[in-house]
N, C-alpha and C. Protein backbone atom coordinates (compact mmCIF):
# COMPACT_ATOMS: atom_id res chain seq x y z
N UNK A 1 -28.23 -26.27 -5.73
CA UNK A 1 -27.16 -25.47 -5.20
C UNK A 1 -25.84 -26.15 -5.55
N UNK A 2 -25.19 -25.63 -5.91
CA UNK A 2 -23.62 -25.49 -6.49
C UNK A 2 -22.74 -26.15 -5.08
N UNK A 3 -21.76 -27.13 -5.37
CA UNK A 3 -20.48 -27.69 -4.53
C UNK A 3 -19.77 -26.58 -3.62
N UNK A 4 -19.88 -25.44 -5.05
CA UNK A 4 -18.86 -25.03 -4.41
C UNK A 4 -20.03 -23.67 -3.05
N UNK A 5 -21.03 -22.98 -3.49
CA UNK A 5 -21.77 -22.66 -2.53
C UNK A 5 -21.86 -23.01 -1.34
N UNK A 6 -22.25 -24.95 -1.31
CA UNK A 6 -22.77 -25.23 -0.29
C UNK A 6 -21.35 -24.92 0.08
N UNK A 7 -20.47 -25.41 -0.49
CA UNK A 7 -19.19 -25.56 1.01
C UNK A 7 -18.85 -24.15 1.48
N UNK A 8 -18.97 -23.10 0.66
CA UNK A 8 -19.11 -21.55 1.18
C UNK A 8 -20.47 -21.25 2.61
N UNK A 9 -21.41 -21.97 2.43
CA UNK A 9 -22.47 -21.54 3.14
C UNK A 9 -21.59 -23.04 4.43
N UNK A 10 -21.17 -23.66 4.08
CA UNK A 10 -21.02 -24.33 5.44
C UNK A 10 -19.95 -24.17 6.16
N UNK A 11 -19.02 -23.57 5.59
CA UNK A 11 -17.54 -22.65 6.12
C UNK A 11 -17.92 -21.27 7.38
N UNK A 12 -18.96 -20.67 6.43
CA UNK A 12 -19.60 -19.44 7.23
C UNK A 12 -20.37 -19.85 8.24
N UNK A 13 -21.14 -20.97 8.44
CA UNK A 13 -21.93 -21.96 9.40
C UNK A 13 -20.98 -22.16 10.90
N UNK A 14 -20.01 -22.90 10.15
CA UNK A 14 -18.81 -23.67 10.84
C UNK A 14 -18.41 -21.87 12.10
N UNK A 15 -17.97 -21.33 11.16
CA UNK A 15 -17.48 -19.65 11.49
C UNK A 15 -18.27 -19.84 12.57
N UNK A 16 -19.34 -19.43 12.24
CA UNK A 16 -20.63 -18.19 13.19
C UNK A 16 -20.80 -19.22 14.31
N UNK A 17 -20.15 -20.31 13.68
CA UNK A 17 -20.83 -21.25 15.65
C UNK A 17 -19.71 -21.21 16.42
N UNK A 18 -18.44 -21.08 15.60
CA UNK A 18 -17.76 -21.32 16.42
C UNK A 18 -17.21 -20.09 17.28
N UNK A 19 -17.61 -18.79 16.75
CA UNK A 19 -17.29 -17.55 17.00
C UNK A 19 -18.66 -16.70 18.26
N UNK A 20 -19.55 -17.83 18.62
CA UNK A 20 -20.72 -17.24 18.87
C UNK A 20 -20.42 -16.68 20.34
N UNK A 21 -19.58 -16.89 21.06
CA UNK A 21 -19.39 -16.24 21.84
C UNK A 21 -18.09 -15.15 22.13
N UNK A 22 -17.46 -15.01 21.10
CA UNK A 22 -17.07 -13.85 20.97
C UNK A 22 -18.11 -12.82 20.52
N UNK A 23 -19.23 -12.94 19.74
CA UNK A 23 -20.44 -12.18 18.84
C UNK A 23 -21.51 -11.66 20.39
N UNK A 24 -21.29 -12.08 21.41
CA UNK A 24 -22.41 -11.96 22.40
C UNK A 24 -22.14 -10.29 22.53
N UNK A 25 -22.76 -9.48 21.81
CA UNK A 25 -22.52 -7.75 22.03
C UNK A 25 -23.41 -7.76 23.02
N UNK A 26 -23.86 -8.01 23.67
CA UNK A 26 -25.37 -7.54 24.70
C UNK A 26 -24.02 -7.38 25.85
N UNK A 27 -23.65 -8.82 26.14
CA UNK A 27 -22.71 -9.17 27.30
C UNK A 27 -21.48 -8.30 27.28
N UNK A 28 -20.65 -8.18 26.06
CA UNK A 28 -19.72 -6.93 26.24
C UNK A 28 -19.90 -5.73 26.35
N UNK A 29 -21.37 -5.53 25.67
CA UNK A 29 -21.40 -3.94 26.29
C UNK A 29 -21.74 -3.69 27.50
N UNK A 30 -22.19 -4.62 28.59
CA UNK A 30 -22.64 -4.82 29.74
C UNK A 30 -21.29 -4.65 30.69
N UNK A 31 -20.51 -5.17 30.43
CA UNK A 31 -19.06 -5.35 30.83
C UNK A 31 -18.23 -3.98 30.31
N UNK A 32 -18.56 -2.71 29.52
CA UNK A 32 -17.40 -1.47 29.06
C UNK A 32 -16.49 -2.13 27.76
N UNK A 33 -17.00 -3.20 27.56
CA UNK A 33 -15.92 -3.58 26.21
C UNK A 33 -16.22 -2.68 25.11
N UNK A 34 -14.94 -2.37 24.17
CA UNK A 34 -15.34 -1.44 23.24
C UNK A 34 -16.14 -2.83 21.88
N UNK A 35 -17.13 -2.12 21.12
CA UNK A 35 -17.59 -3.13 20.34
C UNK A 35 -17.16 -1.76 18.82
N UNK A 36 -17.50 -3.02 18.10
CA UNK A 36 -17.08 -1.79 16.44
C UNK A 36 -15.51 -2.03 16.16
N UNK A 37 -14.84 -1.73 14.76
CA UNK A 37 -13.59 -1.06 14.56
C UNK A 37 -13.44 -0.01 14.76
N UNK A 38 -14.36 0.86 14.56
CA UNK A 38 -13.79 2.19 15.74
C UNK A 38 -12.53 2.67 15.96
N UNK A 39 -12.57 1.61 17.64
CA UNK A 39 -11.81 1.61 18.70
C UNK A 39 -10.61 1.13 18.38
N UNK A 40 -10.77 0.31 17.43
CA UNK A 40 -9.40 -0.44 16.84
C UNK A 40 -8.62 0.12 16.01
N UNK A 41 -9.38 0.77 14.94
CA UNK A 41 -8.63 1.89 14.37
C UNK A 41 -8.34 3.26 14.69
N UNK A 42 -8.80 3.53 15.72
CA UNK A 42 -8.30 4.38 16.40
C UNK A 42 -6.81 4.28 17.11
N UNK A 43 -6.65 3.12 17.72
CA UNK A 43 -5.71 2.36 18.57
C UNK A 43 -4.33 2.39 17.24
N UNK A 44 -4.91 1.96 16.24
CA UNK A 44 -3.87 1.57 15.26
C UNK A 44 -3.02 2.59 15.08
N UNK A 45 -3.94 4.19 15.01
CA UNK A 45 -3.45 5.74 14.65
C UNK A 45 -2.83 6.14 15.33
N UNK A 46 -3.21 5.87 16.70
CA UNK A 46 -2.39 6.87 17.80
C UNK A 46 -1.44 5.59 18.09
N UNK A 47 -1.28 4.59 17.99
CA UNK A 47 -0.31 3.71 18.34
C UNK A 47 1.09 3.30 17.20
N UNK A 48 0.37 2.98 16.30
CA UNK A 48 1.20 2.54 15.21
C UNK A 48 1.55 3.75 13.95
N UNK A 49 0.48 3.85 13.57
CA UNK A 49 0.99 4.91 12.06
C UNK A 49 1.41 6.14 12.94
N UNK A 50 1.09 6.99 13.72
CA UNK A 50 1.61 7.74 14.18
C UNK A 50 3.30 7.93 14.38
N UNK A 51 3.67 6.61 14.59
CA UNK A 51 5.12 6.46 15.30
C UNK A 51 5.87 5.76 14.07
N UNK A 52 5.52 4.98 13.48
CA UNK A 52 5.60 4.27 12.52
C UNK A 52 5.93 4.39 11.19
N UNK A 53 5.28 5.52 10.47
CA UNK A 53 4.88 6.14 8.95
C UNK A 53 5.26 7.98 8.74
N UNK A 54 6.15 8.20 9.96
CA UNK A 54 6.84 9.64 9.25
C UNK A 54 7.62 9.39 8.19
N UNK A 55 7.47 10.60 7.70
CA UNK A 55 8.50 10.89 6.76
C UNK A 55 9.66 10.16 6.52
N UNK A 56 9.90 9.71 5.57
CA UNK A 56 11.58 8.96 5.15
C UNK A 56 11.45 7.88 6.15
N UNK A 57 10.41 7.42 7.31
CA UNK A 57 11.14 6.12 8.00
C UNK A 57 10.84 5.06 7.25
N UNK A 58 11.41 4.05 7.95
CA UNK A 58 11.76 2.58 7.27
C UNK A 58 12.12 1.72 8.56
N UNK A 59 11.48 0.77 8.86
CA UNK A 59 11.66 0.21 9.65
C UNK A 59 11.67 -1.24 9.39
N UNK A 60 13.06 -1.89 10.63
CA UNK A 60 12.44 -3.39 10.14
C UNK A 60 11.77 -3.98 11.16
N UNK A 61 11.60 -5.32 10.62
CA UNK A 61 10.65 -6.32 11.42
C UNK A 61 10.82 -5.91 13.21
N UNK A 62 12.17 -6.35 13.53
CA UNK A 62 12.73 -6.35 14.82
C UNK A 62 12.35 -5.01 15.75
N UNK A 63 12.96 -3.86 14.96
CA UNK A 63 13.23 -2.70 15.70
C UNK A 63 11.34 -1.84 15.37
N UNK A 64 10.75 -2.32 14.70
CA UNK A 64 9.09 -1.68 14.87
C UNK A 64 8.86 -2.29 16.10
N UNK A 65 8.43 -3.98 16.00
CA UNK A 65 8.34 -5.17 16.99
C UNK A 65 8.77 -4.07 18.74
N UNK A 66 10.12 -3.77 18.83
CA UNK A 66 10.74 -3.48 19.68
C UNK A 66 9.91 -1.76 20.37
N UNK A 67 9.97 -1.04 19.41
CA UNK A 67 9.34 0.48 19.72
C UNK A 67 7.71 0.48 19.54
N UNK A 68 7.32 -0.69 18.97
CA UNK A 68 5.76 -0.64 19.28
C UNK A 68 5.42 -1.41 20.90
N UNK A 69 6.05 -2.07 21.40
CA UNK A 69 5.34 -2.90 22.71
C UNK A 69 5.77 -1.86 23.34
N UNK A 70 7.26 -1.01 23.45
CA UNK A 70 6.97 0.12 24.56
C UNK A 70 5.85 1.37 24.21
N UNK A 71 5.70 1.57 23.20
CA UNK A 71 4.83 2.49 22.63
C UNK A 71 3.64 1.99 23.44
N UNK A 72 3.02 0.63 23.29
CA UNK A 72 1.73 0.32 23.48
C UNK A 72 1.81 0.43 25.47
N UNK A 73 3.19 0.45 26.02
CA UNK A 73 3.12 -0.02 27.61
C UNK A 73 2.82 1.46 28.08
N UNK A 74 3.67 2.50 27.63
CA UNK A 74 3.65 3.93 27.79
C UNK A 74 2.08 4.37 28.03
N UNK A 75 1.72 4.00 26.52
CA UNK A 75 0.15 4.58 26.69
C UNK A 75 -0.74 3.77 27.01
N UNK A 76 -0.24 2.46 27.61
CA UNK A 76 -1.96 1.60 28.63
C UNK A 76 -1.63 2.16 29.93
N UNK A 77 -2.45 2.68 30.36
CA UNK A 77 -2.31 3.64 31.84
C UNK A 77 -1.79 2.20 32.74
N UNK A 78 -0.82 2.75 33.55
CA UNK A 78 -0.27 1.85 34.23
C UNK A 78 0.91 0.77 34.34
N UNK A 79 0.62 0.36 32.95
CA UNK A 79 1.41 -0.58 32.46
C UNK A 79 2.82 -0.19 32.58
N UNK A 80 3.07 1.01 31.65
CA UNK A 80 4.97 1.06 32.39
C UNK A 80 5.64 0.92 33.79
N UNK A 81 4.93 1.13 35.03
CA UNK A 81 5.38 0.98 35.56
C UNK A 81 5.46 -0.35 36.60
N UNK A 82 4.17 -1.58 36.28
CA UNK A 82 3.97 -2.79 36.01
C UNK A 82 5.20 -2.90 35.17
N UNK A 83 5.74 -2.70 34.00
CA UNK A 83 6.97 -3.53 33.51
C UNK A 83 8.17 -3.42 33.99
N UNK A 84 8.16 -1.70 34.47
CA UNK A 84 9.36 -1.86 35.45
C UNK A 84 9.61 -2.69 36.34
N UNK A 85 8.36 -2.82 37.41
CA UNK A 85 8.78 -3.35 38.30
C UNK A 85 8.84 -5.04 37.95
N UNK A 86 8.25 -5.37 37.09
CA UNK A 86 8.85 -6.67 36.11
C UNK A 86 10.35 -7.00 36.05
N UNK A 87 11.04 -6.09 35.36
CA UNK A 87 12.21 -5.65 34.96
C UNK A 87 12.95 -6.13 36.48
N UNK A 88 12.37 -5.21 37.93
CA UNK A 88 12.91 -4.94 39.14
C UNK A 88 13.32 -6.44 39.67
N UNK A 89 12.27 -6.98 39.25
CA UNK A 89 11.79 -8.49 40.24
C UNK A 89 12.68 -9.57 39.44
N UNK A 90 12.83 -9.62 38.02
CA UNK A 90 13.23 -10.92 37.37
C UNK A 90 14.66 -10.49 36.55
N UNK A 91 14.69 -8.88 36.29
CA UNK A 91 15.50 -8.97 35.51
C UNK A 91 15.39 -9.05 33.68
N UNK A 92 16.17 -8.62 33.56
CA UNK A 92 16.08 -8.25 31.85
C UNK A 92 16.51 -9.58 30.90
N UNK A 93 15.62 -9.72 29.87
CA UNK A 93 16.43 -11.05 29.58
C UNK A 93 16.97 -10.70 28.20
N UNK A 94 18.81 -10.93 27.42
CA UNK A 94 18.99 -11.01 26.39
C UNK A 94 18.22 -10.81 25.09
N UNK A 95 18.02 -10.00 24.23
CA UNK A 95 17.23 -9.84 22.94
C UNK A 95 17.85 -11.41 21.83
């Protein structure tokens, strides 16, 4: 076996042990976790390209950054009004 193999087969080794409990699917599906990309690319559509990729836009770093975390607070049930009252309690801080 080839240098460069083994160190491929011991990179992916290194990986899978160190990842083994994120990999426990028995236990997340036990718990309602979504498993698959799926769910993730789903999330991406209705979250990001949706708002993101009309026509003629252009966005930069800052101002996506800025209209995606309220985008994402809007639609996690609950969450906007958890940030308000964030907002209520501490106050807004400078961009």
């Amino acid at each position: 076996m080839g240098k460069t193999v083994k160190a491929n087969l011991q990179a992916a080794l290194t990986y899978f042990t160190n990842q083994r409990a994120r990999m426990n699917y028995p236990a997340h599906l036990a718990e309602n976790l979504p498993i698959g990309s799926g769910v993730i690319e789903a999330a991406c559509k209705t979250l990001v390209k949706q708002r993101l990729c009309g026509a003629g836009m252009r966005w930069k770093h800052q101002g996506a950054k800025i209209v995606l975390s309220l985008r994402a607070l809007v639609q996690s049930t609950g969450r906007w009004a958890q940030f308000w009252d964030k907002i209520d309690q501490f106050g807004a801080q400078p961009c």
